[in-house]
N, C-alpha and C. Protein backbone atom coordinates (compact mmCIF):
# COMPACT_ATOMS: atom_id res chain seq x y z
N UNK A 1 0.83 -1.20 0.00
CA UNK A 1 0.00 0.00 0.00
C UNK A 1 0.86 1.25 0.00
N UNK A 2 2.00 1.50 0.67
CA UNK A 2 2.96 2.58 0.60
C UNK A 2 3.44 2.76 -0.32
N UNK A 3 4.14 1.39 -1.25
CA UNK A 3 5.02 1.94 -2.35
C UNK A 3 3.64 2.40 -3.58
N UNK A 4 2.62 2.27 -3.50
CA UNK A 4 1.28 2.69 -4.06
C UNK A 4 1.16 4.04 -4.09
N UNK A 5 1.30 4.20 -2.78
CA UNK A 5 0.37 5.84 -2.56
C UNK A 5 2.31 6.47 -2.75
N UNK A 6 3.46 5.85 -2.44
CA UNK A 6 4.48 6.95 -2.66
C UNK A 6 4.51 6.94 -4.21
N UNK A 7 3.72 6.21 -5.24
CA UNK A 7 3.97 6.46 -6.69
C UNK A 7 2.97 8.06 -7.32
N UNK A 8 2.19 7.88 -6.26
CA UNK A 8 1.59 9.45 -6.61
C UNK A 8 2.24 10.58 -6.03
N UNK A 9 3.33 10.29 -4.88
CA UNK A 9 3.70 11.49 -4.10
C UNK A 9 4.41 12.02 -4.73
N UNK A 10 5.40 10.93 -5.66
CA UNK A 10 7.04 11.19 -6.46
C UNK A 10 6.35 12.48 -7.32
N UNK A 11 5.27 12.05 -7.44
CA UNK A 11 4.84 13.04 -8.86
C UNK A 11 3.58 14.30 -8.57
N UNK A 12 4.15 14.55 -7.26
CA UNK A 12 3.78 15.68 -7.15
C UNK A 12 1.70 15.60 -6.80
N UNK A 13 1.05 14.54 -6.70
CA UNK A 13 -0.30 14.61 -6.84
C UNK A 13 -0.77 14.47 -5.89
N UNK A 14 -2.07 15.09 -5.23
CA UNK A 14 -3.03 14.98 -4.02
C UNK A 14 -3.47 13.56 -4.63
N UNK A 15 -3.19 12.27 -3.35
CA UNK A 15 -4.15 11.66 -3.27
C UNK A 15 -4.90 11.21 -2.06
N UNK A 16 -5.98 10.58 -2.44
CA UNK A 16 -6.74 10.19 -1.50
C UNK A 16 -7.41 8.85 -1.51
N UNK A 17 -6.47 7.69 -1.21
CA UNK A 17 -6.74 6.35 -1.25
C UNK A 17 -7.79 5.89 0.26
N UNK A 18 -8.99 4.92 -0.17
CA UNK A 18 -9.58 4.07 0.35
C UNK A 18 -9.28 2.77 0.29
N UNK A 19 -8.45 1.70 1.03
CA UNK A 19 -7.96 0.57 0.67
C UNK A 19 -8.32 -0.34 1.75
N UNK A 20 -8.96 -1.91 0.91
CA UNK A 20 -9.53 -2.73 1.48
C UNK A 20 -8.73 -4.09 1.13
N UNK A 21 -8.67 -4.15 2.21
CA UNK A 21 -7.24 -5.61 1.63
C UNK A 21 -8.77 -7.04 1.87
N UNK A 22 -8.28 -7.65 0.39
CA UNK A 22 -9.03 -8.84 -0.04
C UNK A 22 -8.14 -10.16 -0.43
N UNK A 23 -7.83 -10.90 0.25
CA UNK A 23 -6.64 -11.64 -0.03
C UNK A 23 -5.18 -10.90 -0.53
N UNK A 24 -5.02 -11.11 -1.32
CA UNK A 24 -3.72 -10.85 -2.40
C UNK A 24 -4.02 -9.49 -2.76
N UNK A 25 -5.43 -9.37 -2.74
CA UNK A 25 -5.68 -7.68 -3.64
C UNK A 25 -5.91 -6.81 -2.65
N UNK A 26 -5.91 -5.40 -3.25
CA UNK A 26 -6.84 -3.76 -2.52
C UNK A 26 -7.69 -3.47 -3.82
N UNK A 27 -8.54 -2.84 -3.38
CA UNK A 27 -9.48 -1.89 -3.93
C UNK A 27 -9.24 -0.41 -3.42
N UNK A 28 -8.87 0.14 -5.12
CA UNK A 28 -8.93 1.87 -5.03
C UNK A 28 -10.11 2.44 -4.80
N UNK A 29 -11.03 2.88 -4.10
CA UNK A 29 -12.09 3.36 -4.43
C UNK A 29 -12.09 4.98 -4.66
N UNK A 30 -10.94 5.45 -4.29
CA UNK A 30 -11.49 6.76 -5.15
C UNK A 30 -9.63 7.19 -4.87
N UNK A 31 -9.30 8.18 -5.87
CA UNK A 31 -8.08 9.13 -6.06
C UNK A 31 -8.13 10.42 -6.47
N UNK A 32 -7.79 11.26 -5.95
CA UNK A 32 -7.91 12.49 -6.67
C UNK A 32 -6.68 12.80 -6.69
N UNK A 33 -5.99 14.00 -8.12
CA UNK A 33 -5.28 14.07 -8.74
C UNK A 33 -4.95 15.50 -9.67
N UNK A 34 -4.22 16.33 -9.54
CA UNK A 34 -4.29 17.83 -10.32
C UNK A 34 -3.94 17.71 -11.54
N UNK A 35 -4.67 18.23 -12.61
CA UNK A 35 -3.90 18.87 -13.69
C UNK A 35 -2.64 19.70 -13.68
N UNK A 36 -1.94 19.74 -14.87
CA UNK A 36 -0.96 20.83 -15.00
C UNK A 36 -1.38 22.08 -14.62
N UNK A 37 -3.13 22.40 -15.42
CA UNK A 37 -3.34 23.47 -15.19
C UNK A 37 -3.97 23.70 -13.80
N UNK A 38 -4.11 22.81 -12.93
CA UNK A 38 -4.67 23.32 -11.90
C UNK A 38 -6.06 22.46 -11.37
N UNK A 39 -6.75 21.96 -12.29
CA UNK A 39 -7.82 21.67 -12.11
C UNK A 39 -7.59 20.15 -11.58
N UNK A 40 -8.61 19.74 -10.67
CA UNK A 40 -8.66 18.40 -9.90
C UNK A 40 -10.04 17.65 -10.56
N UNK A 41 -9.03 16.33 -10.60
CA UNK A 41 -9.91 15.33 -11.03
C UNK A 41 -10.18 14.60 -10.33
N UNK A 42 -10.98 13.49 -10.07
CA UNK A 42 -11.61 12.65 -9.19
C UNK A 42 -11.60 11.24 -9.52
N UNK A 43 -11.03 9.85 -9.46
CA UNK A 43 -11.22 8.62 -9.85
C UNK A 43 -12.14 7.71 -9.23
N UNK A 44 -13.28 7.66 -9.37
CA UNK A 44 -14.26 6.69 -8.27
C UNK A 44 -14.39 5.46 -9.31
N UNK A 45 -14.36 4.37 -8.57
CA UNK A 45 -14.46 2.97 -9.36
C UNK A 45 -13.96 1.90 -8.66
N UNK A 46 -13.45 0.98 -9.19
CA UNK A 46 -12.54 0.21 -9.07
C UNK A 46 -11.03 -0.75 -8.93
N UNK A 47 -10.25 -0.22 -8.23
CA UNK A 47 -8.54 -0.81 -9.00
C UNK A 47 -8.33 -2.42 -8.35
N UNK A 48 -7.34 -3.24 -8.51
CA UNK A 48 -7.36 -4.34 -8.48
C UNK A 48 -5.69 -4.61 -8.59
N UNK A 49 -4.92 -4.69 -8.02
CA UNK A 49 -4.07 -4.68 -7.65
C UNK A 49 -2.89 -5.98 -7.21
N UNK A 50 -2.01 -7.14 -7.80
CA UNK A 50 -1.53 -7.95 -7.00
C UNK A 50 -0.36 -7.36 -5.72
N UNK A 51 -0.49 -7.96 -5.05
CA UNK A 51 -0.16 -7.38 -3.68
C UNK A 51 1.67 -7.97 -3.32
N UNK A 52 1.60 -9.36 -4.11
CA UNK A 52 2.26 -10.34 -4.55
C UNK A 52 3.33 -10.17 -5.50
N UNK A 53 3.45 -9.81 -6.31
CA UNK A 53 3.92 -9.77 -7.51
C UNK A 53 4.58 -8.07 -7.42
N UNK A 54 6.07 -8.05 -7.62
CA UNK A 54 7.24 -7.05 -7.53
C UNK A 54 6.54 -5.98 -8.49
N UNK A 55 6.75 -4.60 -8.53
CA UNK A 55 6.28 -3.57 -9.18
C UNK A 55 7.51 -3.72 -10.27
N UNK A 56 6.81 -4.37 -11.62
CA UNK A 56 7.47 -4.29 -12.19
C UNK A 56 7.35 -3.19 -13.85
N UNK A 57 6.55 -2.44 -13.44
CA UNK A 57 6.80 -0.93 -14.07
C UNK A 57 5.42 -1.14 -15.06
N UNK A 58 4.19 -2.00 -15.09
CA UNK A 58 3.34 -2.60 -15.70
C UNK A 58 1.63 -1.49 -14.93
N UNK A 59 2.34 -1.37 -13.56
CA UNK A 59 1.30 -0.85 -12.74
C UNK A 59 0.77 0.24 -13.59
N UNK A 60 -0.51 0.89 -13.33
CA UNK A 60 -1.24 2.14 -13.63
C UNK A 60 -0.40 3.31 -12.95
N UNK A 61 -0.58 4.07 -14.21
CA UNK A 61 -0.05 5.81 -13.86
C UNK A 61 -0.70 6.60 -14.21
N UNK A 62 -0.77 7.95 -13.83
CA UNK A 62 -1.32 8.75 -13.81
C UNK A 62 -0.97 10.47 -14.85
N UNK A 63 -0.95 10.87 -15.77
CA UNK A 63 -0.46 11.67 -16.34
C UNK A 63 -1.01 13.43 -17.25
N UNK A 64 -1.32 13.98 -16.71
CA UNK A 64 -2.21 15.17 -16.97
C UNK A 64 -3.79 15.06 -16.77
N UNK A 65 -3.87 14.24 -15.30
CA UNK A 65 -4.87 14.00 -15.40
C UNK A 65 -5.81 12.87 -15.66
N UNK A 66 -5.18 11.64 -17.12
CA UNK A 66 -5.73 10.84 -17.27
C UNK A 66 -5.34 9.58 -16.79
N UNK A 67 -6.16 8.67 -16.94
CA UNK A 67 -6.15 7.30 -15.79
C UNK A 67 -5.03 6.52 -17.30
N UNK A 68 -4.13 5.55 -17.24
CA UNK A 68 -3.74 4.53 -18.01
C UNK A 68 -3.96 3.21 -17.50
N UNK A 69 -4.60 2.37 -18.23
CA UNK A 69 -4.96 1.17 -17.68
C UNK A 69 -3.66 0.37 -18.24
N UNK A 70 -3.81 -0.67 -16.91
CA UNK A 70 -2.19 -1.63 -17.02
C UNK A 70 -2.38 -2.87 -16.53
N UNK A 71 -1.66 -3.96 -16.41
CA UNK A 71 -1.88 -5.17 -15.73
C UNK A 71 -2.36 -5.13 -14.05
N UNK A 72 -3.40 -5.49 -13.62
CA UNK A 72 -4.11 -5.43 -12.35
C UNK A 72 -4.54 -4.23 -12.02
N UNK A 73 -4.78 -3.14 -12.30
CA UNK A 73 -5.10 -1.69 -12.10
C UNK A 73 -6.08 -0.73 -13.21
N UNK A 74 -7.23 -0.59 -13.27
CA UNK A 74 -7.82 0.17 -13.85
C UNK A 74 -8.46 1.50 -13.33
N UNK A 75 -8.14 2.40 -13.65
CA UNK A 75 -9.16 4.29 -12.67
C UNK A 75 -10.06 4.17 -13.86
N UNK A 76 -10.83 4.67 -13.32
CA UNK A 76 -12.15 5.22 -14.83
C UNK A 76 -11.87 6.89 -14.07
N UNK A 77 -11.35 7.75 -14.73
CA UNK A 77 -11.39 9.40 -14.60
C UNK A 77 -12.77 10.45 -15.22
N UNK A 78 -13.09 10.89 -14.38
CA UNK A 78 -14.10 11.99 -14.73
C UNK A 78 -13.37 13.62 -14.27
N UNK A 79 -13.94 14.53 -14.92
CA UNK A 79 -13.67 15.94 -14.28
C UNK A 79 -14.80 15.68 -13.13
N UNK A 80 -14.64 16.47 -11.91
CA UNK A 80 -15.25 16.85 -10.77
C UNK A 80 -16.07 18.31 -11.59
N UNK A 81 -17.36 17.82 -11.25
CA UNK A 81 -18.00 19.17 -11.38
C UNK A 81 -18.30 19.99 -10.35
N UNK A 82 -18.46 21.12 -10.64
CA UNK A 82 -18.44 22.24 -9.49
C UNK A 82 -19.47 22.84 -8.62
């Protein structure tokens, strides 16, 4: 769960993890995350995560905002409306 939430810190992003340990897995239920320009986005959904298996650079990232889906990890991203 740390080397998780320190992959958003390296890069500078507010997050805000909900994590439920299920065997081997967590569930993301929500992340939030800034634009370049400023504006905050919100990830509510699902992530899926092996808990097991070395970070081997496959994980989900995060990049102006948008979610990249990767082996065990999916965000679905929306803008936060106001």
């Amino acid at each position: 769960m740390q080397r998780f939430h320190d992959f958003f810190e390296q890069r500078k992003m507010t997050v805000d993890l909900s994590i439920t340990h299920k065997g081997k897995y967590f569930t993301v239920t929500e992340a939030r995350t800034r634009s370049a320009d400023g504006a905050e986005f919100v990830a509510e959904g699902v992530a899926r995560r092996s808990l097991d298996k070395p970070d081997d650079g496959k994980a989900s990232s995060i990049s102006g905002g948008r979610a990249i889906k990767a082996l065990y990890l999916k965000v679905n991203y929306h803008e936060e409306k106001k």
